[in-house]
Every structure is written in C-alpha cells, then in structure tokens.
C-alpha atoms as a PDB file:
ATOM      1  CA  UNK A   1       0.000   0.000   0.000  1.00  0.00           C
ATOM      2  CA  UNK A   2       2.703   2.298   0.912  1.00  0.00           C
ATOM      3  CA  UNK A   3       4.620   1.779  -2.292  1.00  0.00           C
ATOM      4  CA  UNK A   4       1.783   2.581  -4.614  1.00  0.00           C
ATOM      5  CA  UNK A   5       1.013   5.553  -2.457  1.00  0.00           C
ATOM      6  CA  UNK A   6       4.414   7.108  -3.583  1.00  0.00           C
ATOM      7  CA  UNK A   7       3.720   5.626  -7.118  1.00  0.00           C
ATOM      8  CA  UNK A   8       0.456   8.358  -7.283  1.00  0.00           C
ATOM      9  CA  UNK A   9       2.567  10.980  -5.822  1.00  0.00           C
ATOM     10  CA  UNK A  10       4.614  10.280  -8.808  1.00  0.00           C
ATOM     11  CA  UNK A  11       7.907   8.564  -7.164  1.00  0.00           C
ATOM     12  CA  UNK A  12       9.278   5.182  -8.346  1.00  0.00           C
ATOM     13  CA  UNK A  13      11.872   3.867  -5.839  1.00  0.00           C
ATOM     14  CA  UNK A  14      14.698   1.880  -7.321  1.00  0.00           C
ATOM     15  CA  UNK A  15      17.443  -0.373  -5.406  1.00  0.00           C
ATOM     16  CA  UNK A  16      18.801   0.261  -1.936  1.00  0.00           C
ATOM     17  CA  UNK A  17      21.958   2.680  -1.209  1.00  0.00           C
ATOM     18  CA  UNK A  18      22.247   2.032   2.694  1.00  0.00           C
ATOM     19  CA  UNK A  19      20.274   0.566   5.617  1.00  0.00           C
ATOM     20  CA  UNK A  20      20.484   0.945   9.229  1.00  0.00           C
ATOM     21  CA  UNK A  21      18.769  -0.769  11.524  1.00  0.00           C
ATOM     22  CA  UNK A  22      15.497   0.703  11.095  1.00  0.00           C
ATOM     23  CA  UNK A  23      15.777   2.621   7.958  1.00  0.00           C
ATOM     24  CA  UNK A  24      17.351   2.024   4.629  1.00  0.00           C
ATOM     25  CA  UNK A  25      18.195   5.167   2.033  1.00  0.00           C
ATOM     26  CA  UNK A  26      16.438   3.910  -1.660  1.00  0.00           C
ATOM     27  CA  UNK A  27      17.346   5.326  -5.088  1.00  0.00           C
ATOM     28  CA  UNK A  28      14.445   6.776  -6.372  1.00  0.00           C
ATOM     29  CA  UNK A  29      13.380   9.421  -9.278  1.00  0.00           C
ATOM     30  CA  UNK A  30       9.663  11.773  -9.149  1.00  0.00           C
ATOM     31  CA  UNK A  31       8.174  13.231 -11.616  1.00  0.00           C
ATOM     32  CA  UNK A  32       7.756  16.800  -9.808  1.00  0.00           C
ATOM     33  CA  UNK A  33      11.929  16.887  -9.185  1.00  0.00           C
ATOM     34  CA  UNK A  34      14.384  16.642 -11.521  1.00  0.00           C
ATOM     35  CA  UNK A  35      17.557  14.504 -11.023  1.00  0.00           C
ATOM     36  CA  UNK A  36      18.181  11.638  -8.867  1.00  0.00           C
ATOM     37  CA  UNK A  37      16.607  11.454  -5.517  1.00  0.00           C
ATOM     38  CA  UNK A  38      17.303   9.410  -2.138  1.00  0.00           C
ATOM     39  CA  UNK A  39      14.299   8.659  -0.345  1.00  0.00           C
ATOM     40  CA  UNK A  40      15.308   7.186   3.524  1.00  0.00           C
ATOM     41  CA  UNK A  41      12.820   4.461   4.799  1.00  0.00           C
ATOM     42  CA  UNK A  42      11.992   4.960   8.565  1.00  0.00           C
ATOM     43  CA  UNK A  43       9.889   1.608   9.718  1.00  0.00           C
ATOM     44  CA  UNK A  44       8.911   2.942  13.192  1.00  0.00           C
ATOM     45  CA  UNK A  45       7.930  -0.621  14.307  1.00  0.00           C
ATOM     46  CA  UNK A  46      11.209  -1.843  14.022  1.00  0.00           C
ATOM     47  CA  UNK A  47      12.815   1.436  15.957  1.00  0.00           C
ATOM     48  CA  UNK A  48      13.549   2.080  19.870  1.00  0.00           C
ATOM     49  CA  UNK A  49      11.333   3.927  21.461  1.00  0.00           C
ATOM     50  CA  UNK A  50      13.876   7.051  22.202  1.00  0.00           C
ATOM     51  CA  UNK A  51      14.394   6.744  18.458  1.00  0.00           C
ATOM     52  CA  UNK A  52      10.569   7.097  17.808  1.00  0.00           C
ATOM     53  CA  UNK A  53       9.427   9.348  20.597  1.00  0.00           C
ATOM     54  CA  UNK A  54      12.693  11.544  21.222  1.00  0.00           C
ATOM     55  CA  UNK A  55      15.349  11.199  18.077  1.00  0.00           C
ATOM     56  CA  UNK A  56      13.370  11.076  15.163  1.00  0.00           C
ATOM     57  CA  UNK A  57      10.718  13.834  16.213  1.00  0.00           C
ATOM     58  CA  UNK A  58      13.704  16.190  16.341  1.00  0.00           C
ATOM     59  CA  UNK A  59      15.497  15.261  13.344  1.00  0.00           C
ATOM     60  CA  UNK A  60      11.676  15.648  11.071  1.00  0.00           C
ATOM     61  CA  UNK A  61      11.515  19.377  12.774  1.00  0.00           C
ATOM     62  CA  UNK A  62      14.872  20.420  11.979  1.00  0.00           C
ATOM     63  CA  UNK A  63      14.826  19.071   8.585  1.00  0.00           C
ATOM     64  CA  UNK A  64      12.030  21.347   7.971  1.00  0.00           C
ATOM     65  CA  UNK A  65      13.455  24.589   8.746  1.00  0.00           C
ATOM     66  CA  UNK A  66      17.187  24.520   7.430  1.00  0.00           C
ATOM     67  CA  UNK A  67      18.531  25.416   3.827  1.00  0.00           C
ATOM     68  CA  UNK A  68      21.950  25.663   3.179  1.00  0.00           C
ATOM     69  CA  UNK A  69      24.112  24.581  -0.213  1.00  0.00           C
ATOM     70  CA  UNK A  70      26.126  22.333   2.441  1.00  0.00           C
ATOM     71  CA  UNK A  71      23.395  20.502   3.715  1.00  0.00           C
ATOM     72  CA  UNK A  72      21.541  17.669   2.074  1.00  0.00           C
ATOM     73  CA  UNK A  73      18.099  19.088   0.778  1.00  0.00           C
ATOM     74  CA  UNK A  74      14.887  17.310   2.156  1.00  0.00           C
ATOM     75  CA  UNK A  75      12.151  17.866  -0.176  1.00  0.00           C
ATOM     76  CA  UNK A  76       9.300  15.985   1.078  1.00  0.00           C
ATOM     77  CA  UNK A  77       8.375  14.059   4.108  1.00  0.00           C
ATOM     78  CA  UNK A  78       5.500  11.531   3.978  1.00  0.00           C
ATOM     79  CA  UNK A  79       4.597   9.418   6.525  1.00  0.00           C
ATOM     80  CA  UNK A  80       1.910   6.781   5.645  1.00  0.00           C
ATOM     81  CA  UNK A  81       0.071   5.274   8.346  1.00  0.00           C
ATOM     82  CA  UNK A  82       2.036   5.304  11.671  1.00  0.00           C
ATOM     83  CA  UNK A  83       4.682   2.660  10.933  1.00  0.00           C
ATOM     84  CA  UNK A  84       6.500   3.727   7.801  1.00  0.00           C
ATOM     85  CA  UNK A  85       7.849   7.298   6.872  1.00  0.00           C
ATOM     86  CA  UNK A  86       9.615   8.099   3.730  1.00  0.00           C
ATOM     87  CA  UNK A  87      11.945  11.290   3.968  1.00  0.00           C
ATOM     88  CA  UNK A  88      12.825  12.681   0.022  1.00  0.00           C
ATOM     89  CA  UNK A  89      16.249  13.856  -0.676  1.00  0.00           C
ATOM     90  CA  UNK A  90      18.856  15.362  -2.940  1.00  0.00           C
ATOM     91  CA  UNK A  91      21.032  12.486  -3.921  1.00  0.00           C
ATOM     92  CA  UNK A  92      24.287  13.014  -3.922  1.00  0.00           C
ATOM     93  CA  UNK A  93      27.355  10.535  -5.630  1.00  0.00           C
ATOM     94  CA  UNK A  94      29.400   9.587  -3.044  1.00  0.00           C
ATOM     95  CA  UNK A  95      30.287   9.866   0.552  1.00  0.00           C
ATOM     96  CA  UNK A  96      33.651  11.621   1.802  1.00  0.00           C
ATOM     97  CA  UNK A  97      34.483   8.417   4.017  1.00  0.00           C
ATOM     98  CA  UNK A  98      34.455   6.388   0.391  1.00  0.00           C
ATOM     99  CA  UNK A  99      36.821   8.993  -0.884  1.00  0.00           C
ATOM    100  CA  UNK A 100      39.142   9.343   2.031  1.00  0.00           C
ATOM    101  CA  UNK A 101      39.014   4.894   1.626  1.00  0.00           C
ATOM    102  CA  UNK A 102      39.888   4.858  -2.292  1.00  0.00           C
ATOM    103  CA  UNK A 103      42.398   7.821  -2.549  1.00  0.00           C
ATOM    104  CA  UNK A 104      44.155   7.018   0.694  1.00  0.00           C
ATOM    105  CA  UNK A 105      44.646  10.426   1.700  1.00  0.00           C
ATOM    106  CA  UNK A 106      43.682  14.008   0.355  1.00  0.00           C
ATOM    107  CA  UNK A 107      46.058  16.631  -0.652  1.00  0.00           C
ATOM    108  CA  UNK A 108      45.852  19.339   2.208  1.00  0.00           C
ATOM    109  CA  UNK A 109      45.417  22.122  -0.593  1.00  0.00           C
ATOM    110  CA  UNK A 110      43.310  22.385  -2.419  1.00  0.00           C
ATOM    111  CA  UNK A 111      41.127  18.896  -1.922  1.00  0.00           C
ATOM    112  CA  UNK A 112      40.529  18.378   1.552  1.00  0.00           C
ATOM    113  CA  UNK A 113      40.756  22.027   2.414  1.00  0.00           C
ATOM    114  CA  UNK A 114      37.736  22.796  -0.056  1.00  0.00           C
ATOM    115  CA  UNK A 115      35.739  20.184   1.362  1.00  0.00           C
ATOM    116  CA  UNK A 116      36.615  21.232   5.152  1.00  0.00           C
ATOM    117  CA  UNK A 117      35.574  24.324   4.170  1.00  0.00           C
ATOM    118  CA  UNK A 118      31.565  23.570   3.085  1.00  0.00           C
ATOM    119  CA  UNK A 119      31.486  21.274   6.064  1.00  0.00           C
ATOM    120  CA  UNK A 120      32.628  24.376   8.418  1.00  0.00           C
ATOM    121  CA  UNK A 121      29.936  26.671   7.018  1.00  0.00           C
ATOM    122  CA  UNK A 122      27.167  23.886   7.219  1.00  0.00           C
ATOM    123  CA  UNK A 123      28.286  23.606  11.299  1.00  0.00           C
ATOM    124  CA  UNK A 124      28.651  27.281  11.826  1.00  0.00           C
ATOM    125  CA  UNK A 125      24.706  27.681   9.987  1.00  0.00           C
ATOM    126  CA  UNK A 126      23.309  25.356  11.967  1.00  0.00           C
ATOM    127  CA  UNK A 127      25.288  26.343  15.150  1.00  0.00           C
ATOM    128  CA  UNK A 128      24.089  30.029  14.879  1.00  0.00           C
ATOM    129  CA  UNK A 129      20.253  28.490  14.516  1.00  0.00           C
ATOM    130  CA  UNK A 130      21.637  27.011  18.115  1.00  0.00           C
ATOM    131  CA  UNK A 131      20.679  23.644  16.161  1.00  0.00           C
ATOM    132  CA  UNK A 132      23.937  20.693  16.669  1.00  0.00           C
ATOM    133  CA  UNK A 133      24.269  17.937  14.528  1.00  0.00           C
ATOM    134  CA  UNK A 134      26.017  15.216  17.019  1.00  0.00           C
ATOM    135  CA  UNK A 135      26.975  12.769  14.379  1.00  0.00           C
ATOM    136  CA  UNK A 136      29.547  14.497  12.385  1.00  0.00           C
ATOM    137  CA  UNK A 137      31.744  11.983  10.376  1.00  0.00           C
ATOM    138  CA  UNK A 138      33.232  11.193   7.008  1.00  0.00           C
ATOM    139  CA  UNK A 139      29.913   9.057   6.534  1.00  0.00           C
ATOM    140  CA  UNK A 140      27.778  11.818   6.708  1.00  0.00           C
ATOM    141  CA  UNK A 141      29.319  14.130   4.360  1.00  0.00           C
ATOM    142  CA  UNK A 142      28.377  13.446   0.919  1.00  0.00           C
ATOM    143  CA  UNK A 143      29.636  14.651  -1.837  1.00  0.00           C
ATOM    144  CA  UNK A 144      28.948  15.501  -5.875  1.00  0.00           C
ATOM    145  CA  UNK A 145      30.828  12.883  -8.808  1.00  0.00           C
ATOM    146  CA  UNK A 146      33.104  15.366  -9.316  1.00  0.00           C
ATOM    147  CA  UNK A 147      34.004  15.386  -5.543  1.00  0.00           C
ATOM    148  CA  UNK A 148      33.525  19.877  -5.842  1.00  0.00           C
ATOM    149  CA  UNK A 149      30.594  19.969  -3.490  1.00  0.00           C
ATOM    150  CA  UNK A 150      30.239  19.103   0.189  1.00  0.00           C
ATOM    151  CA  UNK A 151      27.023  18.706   2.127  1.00  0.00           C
ATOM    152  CA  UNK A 152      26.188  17.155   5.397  1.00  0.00           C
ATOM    153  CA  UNK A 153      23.859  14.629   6.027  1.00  0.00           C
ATOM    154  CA  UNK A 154      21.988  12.490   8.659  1.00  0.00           C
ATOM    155  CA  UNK A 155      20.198  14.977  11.568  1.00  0.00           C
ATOM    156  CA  UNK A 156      19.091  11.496  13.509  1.00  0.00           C
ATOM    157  CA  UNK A 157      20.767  13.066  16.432  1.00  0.00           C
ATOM    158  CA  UNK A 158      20.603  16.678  15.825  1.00  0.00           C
ATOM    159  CA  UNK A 159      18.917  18.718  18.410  1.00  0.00           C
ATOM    160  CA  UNK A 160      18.097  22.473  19.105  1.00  0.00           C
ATOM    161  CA  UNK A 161      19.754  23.949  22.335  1.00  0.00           C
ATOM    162  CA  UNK A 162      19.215  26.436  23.918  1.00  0.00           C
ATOM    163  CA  UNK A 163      21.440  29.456  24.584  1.00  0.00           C
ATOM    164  CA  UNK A 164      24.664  28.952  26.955  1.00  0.00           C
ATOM    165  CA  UNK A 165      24.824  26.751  29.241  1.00  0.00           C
ATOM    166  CA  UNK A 166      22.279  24.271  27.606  1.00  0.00           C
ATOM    167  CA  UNK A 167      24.368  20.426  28.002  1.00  0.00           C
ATOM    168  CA  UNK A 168      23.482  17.374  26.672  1.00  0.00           C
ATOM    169  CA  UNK A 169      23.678  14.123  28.693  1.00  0.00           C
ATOM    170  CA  UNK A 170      22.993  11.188  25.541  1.00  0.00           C
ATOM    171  CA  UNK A 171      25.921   9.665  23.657  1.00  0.00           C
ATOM    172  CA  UNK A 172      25.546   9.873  20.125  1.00  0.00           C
ATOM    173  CA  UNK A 173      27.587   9.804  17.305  1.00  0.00           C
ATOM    174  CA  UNK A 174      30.361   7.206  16.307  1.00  0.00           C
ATOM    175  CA  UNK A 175      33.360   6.455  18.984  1.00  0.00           C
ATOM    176  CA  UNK A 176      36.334   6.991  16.342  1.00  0.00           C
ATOM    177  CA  UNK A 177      35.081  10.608  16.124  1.00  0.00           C
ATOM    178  CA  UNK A 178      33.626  11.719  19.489  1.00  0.00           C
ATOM    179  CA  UNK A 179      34.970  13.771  22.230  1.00  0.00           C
ATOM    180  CA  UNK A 180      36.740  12.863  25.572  1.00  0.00           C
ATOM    181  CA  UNK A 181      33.758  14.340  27.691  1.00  0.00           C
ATOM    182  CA  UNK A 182      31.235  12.609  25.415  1.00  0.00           C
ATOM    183  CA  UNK A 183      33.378   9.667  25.480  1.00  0.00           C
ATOM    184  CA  UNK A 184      33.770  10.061  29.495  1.00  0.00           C
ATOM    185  CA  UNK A 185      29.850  10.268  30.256  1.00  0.00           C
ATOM    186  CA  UNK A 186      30.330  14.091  31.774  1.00  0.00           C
ATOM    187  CA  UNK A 187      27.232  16.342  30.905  1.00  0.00           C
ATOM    188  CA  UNK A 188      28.674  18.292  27.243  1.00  0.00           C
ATOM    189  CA  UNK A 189      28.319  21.716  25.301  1.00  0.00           C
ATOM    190  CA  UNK A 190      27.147  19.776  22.124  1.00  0.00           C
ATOM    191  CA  UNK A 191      28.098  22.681  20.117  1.00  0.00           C
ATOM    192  CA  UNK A 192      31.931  22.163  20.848  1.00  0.00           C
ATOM    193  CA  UNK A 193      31.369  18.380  20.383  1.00  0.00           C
ATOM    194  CA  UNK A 194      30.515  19.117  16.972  1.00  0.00           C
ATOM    195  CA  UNK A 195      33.898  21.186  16.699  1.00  0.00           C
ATOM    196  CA  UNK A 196      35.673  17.996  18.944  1.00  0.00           C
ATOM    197  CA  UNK A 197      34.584  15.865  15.323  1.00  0.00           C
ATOM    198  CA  UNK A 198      35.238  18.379  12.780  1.00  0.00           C
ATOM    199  CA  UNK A 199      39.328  17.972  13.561  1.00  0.00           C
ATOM    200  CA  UNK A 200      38.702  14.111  13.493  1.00  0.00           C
ATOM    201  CA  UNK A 201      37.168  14.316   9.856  1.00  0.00           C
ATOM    202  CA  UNK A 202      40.087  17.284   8.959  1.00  0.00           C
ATOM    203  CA  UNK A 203      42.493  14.711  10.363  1.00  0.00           C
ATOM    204  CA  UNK A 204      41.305  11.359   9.019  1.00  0.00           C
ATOM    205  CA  UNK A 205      41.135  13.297   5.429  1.00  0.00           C
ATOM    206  CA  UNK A 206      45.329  14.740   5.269  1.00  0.00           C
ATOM    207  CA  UNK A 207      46.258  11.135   7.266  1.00  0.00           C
ATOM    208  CA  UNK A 208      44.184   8.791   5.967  1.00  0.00           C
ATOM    209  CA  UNK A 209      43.393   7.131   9.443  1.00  0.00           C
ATOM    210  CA  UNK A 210      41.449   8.063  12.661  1.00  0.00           C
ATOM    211  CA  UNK A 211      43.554  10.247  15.327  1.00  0.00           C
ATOM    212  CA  UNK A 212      42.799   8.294  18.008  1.00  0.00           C
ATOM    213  CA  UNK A 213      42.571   4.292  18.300  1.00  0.00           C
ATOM    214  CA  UNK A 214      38.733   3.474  18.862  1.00  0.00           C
ATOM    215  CA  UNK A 215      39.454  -0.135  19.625  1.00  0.00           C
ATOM    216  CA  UNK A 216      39.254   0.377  23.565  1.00  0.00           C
ATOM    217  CA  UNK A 217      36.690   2.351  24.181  1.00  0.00           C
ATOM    218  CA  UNK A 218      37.397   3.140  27.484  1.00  0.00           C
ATOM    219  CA  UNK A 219      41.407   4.181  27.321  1.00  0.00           C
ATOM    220  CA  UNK A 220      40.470   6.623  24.582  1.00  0.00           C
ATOM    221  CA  UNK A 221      39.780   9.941  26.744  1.00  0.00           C
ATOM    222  CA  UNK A 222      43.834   9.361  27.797  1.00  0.00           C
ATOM    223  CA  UNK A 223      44.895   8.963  24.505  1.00  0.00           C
ATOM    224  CA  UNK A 224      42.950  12.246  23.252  1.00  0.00           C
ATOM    225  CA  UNK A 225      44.502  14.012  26.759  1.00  0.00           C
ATOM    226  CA  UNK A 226      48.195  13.354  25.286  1.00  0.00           C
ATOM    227  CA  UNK A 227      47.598  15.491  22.157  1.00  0.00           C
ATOM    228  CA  UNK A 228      46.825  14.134  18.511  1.00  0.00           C
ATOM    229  CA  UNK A 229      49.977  12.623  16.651  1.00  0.00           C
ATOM    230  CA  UNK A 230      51.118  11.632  13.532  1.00  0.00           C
ATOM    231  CA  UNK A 231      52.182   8.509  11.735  1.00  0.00           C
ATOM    232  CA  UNK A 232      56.199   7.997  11.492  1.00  0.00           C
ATOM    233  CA  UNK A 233      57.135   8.522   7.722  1.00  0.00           C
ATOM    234  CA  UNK A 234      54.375  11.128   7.206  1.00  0.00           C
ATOM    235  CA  UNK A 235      54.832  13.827   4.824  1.00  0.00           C
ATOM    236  CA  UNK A 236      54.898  16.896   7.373  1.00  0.00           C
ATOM    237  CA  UNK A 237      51.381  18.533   6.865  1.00  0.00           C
ATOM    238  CA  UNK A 238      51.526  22.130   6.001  1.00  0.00           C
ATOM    239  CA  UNK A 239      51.833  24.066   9.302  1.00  0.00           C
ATOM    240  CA  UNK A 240      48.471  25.546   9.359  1.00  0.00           C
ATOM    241  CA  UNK A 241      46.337  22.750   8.707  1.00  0.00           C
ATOM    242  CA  UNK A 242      48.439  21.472  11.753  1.00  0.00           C
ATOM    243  CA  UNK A 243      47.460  23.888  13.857  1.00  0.00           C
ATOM    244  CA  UNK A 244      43.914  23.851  12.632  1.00  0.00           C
ATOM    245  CA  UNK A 245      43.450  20.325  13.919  1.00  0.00           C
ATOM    246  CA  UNK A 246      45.009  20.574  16.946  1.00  0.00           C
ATOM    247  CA  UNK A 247      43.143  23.797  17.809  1.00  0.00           C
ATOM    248  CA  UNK A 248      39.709  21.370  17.107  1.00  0.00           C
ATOM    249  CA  UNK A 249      40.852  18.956  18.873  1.00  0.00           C
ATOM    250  CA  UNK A 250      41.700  20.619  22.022  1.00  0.00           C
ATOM    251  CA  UNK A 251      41.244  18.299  24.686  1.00  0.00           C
ATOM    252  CA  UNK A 252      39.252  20.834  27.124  1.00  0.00           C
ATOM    253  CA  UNK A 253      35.712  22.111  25.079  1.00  0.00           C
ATOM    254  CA  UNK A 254      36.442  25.526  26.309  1.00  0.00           C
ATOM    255  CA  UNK A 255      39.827  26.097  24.701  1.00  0.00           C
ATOM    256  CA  UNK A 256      38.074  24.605  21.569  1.00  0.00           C
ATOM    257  CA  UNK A 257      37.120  27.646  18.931  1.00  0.00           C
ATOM    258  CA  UNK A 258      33.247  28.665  17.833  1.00  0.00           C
ATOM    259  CA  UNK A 259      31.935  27.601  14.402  1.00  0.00           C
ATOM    260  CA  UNK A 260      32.547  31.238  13.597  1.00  0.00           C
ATOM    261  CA  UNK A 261      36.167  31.144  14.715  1.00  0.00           C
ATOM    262  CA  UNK A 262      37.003  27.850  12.775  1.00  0.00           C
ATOM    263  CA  UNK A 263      34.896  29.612   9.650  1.00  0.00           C
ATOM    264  CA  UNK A 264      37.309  32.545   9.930  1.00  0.00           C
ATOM    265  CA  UNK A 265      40.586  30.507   9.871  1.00  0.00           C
ATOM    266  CA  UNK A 266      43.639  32.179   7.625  1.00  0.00           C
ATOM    267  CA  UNK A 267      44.452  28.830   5.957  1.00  0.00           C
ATOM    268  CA  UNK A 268      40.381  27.920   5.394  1.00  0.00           C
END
C-alpha cells in the first residue's frame, strides 16, 4: 500500500543505497523533481522507542526549517500510516568516508581544504540556529561525482539547544570521532562536540586514518589528553592545517574555537 502511495505521488523507488537498523536510504526518481533522488525508509515498528518518541521527532523538525548549499536538501516528508515514513532527498554521488578509503589520503590544498571548508559553514549555519548535529563523520558528508561539493547529512541526532549553558547528557555519534567528555559520560556543550569531530574528519582526510585508536573504548579519553599525533614517515602537513586540527581537537571544550572562529581561519 505504501509503495503505490508514492507511485500516485509520482515517485518510483529503485534499489537500496544504505540501511540501518530501522531505515534504509532507496534510489528513487519523481516526476515533480528533476535529477536523482534518495528517499530514507523509517519503519517505526522496528525502531527504539527514544528513536521514535525523542530522536526522530527532532530530526523531522529540523529538517524542515534549514537550507543551506552544504546541507543535504529534504524535499518531502511523507509518513503513511504510523509505521512507515519516507523522507525525500537530494542524492548526492558519493560519501567523503568512500573517498578518504579509495584515494588514501587528500592533498591538504586544495582537496581536503575545499571540502573542510563547506562542512565548516554547514556547522557554523546550523550552530548560529543554536541547532547541533552530534553525528559528524566522514559518513555523513556526501559529496557531488566530481568530488567539488560538500554537504552534510543524517540529523538522527541533531537537536536544538538552547542558549549557553544548555548540556546534553545522551551519547551519540560514532566512537572513532567523538569527544573525551562525550566519550567520558560528563554532561557536554554539544556545540563544541561538533567542533571535537570536525578535527577528526580534517584529520582522518590529510592522514588517511582516525587520530585516536577506537578499539578500547574506554582508554580513549587518555589517549585524546596526550595530544593528537602523527604517523612515522608522514609527509609533514603544512603548518596551518596542523594547527587547525590541533586547535579542534583541544582536549578541554572551552579552549576549543566557535563555528565562527574555525569559519574565519587564515588557511580555510
């Protein structure tokens, strides 16, 4: 029934690009949009409850009110009965994680820096809409085939806070890129967690690998403490993306610089 609902609103869904637990991301085309679409699946039944009553609630009402070139476009959300709900997309070609995998690394200049870039101004939007994303990773940047434009993806744990001091208590997000107080259970400013992942993804895209090892969970907050380093045999990064990532990465939120800060960076 679902399906042929979408069929009359003039979508045809075609093979599956992703799946989660309770969602999977579909290729699909409509008559009323031109290009490829993404349409994401959301069975409810198969969902948590936080997910249903707390996560997804949130991401459907900030989905509705942002617009930025760096952030995937939502065109149309359409929930059919209670169970499923079918959010419509912008496709895009690729993700940056697949990139960073195939090329092995990015040049600092201009690559990675041009992508860094349209990530920062999708945070520092959202951040001055006091909206945080939460999940920011190489996953959930996608990016156009000819690898020019950057947009972010997946709100599923965005929220809106409220001015200072406004901390959030839930882990979310993905180990390899969250932040020692996340990491450590203490009560966060989700705005500088969102800065904490930024230097992971700026990292993991000049390297090549994650800063920190994420295979014990629990000995990560020391590692992060001791400062980021580099692989021996590493071409020396230029000194100011250097700096950028360690100024991201500070270990203490406070030290860590705004959105607006990171947006005004000499080397960005």
């Amino acid at each position: 029934g679902a399906e042929k609902l979408l069929n009359d609103l003039g979508y045809r869904l075609g093979h599956t690009l992703g799946e989660g637990s309770f969602s999977k991301v579909k290729a699909a085309t409509s008559s009323r949009h031109k290009g490829p679409l993404a349409v994401k699946v959301v069975d409810r039944q198969r969902a948590s409850r936080s997910v249903v009553f707390k996560f997804l609630p949130r991401e459907l009402s900030i989905v509705r009110k942002i617009q930025h070139p760096n952030i995937v476009h939502v065109f149309e959300l359409i929930e059919v009965s209670n169970r499923k709900l079918y959010i419509v997309m912008e496709a895009m070609d690729t993700t940056l994680l697949q990139l960073v995998e195939h090329v092995g690394k990015l040049p600092c200049v201009p690559k990675a820096r041009d992508i860094f870039v349209q990530v920062v101004r999708a945070v520092r939007y959202l951040h001055d809409r006091n909206l945080v994303h939460r999940d920011l990773k190489c996953e959930n940047v996608l990016l156009s085939a000819d690898g020019r434009r950057a947009k972010i993806s997946d709100f599923g744990f965005s929220k809106e806070v409220n001015g200072y001091p406004d901390l959030s208590t839930t882990f979310c997000g993905t180990a390899a890129f969250a932040s020692p107080e996340v990491l450590m259970g203490i009560p966060y400013d989700a705005k500088k967690y969102d800065i904490w992942s930024l230097g992971v993804m700026l990292y993991m895209m000049v390297v090549g690998s994650i800063p920190f090892d994420d295979t014990n969970i629990q000995s990560m907050p020391q590692l992060q403490k001791k400062g980021v380093l580099y692989p021996e045999g590493l071409p020396p990064l230029p000194e100011p993306c250097q700096a950028l990532i360690a100024q991201l990465l500070q270990f203490t939120p406070t030290s860590r610089p705004g959105a607006g800060q990171v947006a005004k960076n000499r080397w960005l």
